[in-house]
Structure formats: structure tokens, C-alpha cells
C-alpha atoms as a PDB file:
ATOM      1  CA  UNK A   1      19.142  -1.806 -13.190  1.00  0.00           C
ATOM      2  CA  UNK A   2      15.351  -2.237 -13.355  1.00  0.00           C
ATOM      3  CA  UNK A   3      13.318  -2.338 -10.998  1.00  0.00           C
ATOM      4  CA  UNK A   4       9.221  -2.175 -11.729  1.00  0.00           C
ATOM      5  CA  UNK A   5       7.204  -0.721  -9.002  1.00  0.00           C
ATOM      6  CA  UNK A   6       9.830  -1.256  -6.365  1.00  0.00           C
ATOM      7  CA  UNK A   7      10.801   2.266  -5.564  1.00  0.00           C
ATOM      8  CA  UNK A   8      14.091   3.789  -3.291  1.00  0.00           C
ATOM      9  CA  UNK A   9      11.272   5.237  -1.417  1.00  0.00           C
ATOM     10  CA  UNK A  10      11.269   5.409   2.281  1.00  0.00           C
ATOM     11  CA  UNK A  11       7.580   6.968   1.902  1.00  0.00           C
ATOM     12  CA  UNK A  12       7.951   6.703   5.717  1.00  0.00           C
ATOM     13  CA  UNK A  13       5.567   9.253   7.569  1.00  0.00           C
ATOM     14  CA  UNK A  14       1.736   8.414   6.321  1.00  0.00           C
ATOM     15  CA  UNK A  15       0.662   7.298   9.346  1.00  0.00           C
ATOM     16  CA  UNK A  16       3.672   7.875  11.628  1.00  0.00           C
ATOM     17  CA  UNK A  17       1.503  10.871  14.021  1.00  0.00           C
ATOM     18  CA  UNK A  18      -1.393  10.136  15.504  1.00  0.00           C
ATOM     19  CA  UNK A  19      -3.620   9.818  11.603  1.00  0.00           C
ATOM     20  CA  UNK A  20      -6.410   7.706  12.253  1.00  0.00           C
ATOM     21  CA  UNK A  21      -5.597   5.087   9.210  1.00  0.00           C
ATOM     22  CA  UNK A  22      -9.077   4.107   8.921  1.00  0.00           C
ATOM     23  CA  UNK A  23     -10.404   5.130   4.531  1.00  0.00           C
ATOM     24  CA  UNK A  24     -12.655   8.051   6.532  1.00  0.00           C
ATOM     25  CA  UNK A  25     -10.060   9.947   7.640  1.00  0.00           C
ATOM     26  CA  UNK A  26      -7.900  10.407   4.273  1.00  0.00           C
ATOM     27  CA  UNK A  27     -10.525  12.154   2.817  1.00  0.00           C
ATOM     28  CA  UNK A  28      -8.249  14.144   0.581  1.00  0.00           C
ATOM     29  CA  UNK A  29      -4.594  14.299  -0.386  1.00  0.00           C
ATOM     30  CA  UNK A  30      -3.853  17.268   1.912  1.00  0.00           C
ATOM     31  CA  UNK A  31      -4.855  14.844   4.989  1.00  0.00           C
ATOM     32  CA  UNK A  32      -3.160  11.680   3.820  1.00  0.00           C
ATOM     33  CA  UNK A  33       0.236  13.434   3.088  1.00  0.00           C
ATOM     34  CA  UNK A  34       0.155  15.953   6.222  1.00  0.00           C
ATOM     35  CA  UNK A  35       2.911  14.238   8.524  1.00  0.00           C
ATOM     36  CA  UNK A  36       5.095  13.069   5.271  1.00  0.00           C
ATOM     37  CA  UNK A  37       6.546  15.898   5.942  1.00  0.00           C
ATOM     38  CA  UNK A  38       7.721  15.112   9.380  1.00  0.00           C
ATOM     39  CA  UNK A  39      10.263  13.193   7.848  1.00  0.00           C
ATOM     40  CA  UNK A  40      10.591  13.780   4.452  1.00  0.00           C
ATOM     41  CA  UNK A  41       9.997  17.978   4.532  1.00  0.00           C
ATOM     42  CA  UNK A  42       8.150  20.225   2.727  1.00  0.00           C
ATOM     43  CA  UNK A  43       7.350  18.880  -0.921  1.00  0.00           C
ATOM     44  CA  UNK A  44       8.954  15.969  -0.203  1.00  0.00           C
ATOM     45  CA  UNK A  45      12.399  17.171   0.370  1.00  0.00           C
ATOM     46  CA  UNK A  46      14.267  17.065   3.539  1.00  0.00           C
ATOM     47  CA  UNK A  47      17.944  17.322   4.772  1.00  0.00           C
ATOM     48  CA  UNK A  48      17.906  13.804   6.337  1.00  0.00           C
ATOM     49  CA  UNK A  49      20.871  11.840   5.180  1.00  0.00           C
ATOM     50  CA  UNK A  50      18.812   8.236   5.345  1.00  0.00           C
ATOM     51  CA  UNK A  51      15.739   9.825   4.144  1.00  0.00           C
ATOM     52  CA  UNK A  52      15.063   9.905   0.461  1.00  0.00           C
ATOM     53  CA  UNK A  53      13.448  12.495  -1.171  1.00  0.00           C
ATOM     54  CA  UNK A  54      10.547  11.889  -3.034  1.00  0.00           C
ATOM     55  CA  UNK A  55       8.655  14.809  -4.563  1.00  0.00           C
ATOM     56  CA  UNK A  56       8.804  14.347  -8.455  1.00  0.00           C
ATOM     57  CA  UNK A  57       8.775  10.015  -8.261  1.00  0.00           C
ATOM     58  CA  UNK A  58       6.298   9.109 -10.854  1.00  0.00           C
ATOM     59  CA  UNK A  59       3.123   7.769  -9.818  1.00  0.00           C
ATOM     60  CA  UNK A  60       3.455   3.723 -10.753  1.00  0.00           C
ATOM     61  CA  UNK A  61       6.443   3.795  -9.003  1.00  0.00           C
ATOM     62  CA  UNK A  62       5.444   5.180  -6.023  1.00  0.00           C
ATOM     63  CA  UNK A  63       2.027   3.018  -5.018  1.00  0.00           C
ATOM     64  CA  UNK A  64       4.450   0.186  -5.884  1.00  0.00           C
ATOM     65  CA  UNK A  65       6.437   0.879  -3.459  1.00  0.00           C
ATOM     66  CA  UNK A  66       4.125   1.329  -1.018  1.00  0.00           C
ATOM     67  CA  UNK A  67       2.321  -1.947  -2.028  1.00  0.00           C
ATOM     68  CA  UNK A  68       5.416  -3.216  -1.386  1.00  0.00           C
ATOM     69  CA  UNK A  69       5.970  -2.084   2.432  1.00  0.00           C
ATOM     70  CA  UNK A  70       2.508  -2.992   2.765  1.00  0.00           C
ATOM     71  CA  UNK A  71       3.054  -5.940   2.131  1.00  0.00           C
ATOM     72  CA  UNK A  72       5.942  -6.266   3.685  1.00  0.00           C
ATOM     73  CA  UNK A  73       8.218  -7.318   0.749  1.00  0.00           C
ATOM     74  CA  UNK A  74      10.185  -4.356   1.107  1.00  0.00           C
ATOM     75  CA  UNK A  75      12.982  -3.764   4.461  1.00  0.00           C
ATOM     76  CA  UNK A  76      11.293  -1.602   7.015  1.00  0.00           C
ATOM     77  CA  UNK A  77      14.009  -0.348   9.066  1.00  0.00           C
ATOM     78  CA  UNK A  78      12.829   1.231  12.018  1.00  0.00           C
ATOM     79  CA  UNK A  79      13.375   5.487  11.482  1.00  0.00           C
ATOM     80  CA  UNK A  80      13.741   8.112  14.103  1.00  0.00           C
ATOM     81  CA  UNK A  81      11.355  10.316  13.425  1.00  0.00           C
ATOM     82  CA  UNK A  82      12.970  14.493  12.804  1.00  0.00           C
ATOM     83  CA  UNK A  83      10.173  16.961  13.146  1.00  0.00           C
ATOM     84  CA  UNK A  84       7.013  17.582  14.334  1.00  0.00           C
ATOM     85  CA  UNK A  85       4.440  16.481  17.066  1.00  0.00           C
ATOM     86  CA  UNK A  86       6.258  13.332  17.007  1.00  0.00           C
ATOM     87  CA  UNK A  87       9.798  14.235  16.833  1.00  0.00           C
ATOM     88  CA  UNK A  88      12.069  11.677  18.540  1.00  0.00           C
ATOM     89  CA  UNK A  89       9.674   8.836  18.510  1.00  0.00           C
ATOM     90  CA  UNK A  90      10.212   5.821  15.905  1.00  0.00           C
ATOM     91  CA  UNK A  91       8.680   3.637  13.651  1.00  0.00           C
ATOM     92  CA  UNK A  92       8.408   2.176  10.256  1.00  0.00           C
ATOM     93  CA  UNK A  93       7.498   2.001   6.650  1.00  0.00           C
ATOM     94  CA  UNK A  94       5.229  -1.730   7.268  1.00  0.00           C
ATOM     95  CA  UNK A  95       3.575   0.063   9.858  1.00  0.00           C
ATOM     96  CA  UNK A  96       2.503   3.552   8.879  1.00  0.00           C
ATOM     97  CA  UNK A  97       1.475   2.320   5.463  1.00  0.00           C
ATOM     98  CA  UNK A  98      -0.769  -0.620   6.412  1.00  0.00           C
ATOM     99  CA  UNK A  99      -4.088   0.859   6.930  1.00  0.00           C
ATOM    100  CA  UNK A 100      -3.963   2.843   3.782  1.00  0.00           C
ATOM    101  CA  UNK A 101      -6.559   1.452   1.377  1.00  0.00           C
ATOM    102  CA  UNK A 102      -6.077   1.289  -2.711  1.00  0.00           C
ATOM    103  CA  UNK A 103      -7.346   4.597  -3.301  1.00  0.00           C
ATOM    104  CA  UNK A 104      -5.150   6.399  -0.006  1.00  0.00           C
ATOM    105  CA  UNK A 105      -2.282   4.902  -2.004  1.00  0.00           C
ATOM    106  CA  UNK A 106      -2.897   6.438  -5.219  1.00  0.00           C
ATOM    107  CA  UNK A 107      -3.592   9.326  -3.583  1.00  0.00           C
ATOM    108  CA  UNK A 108      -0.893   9.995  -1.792  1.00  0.00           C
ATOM    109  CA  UNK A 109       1.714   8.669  -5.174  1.00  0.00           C
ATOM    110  CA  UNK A 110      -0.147  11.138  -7.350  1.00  0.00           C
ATOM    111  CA  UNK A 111       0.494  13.976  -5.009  1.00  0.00           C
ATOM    112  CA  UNK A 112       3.873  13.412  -4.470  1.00  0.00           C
ATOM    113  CA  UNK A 113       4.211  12.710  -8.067  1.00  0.00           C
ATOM    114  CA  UNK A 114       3.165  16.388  -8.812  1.00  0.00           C
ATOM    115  CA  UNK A 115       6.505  17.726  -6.646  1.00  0.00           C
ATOM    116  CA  UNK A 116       9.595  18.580  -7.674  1.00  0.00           C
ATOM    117  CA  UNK A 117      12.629  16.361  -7.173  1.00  0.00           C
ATOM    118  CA  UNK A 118      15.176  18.208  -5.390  1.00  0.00           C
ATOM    119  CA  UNK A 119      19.415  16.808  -5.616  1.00  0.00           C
ATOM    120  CA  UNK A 120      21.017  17.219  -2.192  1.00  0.00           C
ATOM    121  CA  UNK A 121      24.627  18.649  -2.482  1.00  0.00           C
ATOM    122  CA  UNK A 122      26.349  15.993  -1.025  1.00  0.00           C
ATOM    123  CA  UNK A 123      30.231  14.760  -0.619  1.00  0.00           C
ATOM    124  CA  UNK A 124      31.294  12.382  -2.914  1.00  0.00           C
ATOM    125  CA  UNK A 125      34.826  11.121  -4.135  1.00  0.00           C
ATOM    126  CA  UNK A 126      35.250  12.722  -8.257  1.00  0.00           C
ATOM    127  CA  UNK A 127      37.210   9.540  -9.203  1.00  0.00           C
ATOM    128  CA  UNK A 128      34.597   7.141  -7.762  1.00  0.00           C
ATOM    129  CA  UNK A 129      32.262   8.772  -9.481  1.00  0.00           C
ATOM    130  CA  UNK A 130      34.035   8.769 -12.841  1.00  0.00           C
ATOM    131  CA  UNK A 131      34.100   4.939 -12.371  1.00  0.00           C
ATOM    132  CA  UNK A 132      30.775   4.607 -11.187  1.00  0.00           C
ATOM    133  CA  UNK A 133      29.283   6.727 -14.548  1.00  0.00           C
ATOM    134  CA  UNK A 134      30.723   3.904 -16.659  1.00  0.00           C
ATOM    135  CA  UNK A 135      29.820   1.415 -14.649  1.00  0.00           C
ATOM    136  CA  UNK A 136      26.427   2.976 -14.957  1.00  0.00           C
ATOM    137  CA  UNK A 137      26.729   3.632 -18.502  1.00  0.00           C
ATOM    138  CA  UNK A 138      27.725  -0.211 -19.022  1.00  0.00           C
ATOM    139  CA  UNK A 139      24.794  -1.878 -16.442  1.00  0.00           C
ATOM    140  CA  UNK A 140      21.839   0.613 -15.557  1.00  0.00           C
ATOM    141  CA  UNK A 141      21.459   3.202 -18.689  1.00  0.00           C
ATOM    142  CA  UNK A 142      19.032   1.117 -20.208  1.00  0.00           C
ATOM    143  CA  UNK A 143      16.818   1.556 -17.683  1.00  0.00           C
ATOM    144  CA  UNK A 144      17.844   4.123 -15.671  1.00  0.00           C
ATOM    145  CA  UNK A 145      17.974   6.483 -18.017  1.00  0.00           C
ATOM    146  CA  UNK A 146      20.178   9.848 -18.231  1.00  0.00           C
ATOM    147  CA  UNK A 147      22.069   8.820 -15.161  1.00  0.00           C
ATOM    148  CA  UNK A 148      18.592   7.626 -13.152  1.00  0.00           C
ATOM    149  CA  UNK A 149      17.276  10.716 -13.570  1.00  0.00           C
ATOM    150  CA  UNK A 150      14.004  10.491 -15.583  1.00  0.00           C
ATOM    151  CA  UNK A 151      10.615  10.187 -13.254  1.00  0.00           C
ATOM    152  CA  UNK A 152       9.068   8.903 -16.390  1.00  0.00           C
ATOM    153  CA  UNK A 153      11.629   5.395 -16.395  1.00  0.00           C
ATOM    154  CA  UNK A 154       9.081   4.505 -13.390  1.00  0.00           C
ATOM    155  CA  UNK A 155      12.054   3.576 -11.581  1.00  0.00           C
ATOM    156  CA  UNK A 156      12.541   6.379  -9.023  1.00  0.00           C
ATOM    157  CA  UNK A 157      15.205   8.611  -9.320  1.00  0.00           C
ATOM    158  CA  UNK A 158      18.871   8.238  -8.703  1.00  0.00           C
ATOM    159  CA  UNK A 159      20.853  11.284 -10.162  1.00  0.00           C
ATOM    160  CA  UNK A 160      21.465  13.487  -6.256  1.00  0.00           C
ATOM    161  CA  UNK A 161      19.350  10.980  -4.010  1.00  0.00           C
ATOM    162  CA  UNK A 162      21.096  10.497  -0.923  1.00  0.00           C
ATOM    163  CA  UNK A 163      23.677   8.149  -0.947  1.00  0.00           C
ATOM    164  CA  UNK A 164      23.052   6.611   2.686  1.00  0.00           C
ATOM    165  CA  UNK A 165      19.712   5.844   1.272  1.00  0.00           C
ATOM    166  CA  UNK A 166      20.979   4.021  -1.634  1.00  0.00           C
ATOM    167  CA  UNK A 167      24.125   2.606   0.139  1.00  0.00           C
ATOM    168  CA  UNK A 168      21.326   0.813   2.209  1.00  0.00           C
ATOM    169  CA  UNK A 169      19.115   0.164  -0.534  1.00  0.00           C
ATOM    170  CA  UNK A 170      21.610  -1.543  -2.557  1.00  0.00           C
ATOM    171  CA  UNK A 171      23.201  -3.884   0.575  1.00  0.00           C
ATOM    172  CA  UNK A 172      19.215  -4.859   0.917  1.00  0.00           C
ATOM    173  CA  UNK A 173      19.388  -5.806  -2.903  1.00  0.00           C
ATOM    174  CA  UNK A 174      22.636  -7.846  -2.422  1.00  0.00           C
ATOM    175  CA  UNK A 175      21.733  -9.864   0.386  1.00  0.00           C
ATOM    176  CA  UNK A 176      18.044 -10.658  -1.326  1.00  0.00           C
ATOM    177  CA  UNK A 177      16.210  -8.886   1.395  1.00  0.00           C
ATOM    178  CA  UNK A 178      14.669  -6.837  -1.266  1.00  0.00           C
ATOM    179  CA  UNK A 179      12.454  -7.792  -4.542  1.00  0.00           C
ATOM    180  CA  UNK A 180      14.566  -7.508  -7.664  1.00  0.00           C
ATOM    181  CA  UNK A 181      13.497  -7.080 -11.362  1.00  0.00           C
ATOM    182  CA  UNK A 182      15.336 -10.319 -13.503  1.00  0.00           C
ATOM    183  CA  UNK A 183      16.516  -8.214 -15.630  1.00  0.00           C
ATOM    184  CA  UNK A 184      18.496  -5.730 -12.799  1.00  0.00           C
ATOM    185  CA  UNK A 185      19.211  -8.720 -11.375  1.00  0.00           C
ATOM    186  CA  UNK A 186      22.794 -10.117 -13.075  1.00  0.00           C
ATOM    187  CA  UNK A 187      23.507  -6.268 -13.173  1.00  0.00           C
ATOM    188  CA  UNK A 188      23.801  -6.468  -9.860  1.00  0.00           C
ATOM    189  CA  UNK A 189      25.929  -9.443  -9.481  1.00  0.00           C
ATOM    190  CA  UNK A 190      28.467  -7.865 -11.926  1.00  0.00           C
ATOM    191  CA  UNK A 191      28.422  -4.988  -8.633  1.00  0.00           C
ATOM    192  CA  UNK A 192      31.613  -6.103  -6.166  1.00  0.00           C
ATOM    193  CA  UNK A 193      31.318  -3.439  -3.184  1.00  0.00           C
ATOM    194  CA  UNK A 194      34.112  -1.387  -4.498  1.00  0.00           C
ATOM    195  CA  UNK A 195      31.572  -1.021  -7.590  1.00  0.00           C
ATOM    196  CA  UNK A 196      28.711  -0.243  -5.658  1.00  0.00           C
ATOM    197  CA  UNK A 197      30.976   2.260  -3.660  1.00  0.00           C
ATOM    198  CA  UNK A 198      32.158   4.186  -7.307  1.00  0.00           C
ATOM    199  CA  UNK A 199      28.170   3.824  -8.709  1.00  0.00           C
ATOM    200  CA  UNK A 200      26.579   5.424  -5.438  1.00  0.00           C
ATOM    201  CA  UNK A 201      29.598   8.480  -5.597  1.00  0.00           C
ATOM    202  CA  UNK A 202      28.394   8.895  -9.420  1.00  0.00           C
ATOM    203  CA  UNK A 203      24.352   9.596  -8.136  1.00  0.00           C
ATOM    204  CA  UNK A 204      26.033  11.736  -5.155  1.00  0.00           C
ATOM    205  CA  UNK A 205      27.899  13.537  -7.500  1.00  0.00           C
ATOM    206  CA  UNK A 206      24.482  15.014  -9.427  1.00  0.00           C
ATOM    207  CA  UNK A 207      24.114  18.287  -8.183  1.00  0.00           C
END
């Protein structure tokens, strides 16, 4: 299920807490990825069940994404904030990524690019997720290669990202409120919900 540049990331965070967003004041990665981890924890891993974790995304796929929320393309759905000065507060992706210039962007991909991807141990049904590995084997392999978890497919990565994220992520691909590659695109359709159900279990199941 390809998907250029159009990331599972809820990079959420980069300008959630007070950051001025103006190019001045991200004058280095350590400032433009300081309250990421408000929401998405240290390295880019967090307990959050809606929250993806995004240390270890590759680079294109990353400032894709966030060209993406920038531009609004991508679903921002509004997300409590968990931590910090701003604990309790919300917002969204559109918003805290829209005063980031070119280079911020890059920055901040390449940083989190440099992380390790952590799995989250997560509850998952073992004969959903026996269907869903062939029905990943069958549609998404290609692409998403070693059960979506390669950084270097530039696709994100699937294998033990949580499944409320992707649950979400997938309804926004369904009901077209999300850019699709053409070619992930028929996968898709061949996905009924009881397949999506059986494909997200098989990620969850990556520990």
C-alpha cells in the first residue's frame, strides 16, 4: 500500500507551546523539536495510544508529511495535548506546523529520522493477525516491505505502530479524506472493514 511522502505521522507538537514559529527562532534542531516531545516523548516515542511514534521515519517521508498538514491535505484532528507546560490544552497538526519554513521542515525530519523506532506492546487478536499477514503479504509487501517495517521504503513504518493511530489513519484513507498513492489505491478497495480490522491486529502484533 504505497504511499509517497504521505506519512502515518501525527508530527503533532512543533509549535504546540508557546515556540515563536517565526525562521529566527528554529535556529537549530534542538529548538525546533523541543515540545515534540510533549506529545510524542522522548526520541519520539510515547505511550499515547492515538499518538504515533516517530523516531526512526526516514527523512522524505517525514517533510512529506508535514508538507502535507501544512498544507492542509492531510486530517488534522484536534489532540489533547499529555505533558508539559501545556498539558491539557489542544490543538492540531495544520496549526503547529504552518509557520515552519522549508529548511525548519527538513530539520526537524532529519532529526527525527536519526531516532530509533520503538514497537509498543500492544493487545491484538493472534487470529486477526494471522489473516491480516496474508492479507498484507497479498496487497502491501511490495511496498511495505518486511511487514511495513523498513524506514528506508519511505513509507513510514507499520510493524508495532499503534493501532488507534492506524485504525484512524486508514478510515481517513477510506472515506478520501486523505491523499492516496494510485497504486495503494485499489489495495485499499480490496480492504472490507473486517480486513482492515485483521491487517491493523497483524502491525499490533509486531513486538
Amino acid at each position: 500500500m504505497k504511499q509517497k511522502n504521505n506519512g502515518y505521522v501525527l508530527l503533532a507538537c512543533s509549535a504546540l507551546f508557546g515556540l515563536t514559529l517565526a525562521t529566527g527562532a528554529w535556529a537549530d534542531a534542538g529548538k525546533l523539536t523541543e515540545s515534540c516531545t510533549s506529545c510524542h516523548g522522548k526520541e519520539g516515542a510515547n505511550t499515547e495510544a492515538a499518538i504515533p511514534n516517530i523516531g526512526g521515519y526516514s527523512t522524505e517521508y517525514m517533510t512529506g508529511a508535514l508538507k502535507l498538514y501544512q498544507s492542509k491535505e492531510r486530517p488534522c484532528p484536534e489532540t489533547k495535548i499529555p505533558s508539559g507546560s501545556k498539558k491539557g490544552t489542544k490543538s492540531d497538526m495544520c496549526q503547529a506546523v504552518k509557520g515552519l519554513s522549508e529548511h525548519d521542515v527538513k530539520e526537524v525530519a532529519e532529526y527525527f529520522s536519526k531516532q530509533k523506532f520503538v514497537r509498543t506492546p500492544q493487545k491484538f487478536d493472534a487470529e486477526l493477525a494471522k489473516k491480516g499477514k496474508g492479507l498484507h503479504d497479498k496487497l502491501c509487501e511490495k511496498c511495505h516491505s518486511e511487514g511495513g517495517s523498513v524506514a528506508s521504503d519511505d513509507l513510514g513504518i507499520l510493524a508495532g505502530q499503534k493501532m488507534a493511530y492506524l485504525e484512524e489513519q486508514f478510515k481517513f484513507f477510506k472515506e478520501g479524506k486523505r491523499p492516496i498513492d494510485k497504486k495503494m489505491k485499489p489495495k485499499m478497495e480490496e480492504l472490507d472493514k473486517a480486513g482492515l480490522e485483521a491487517i491493523v491486529n497483524y502491525y499490533g502484533s509486531f513486538k
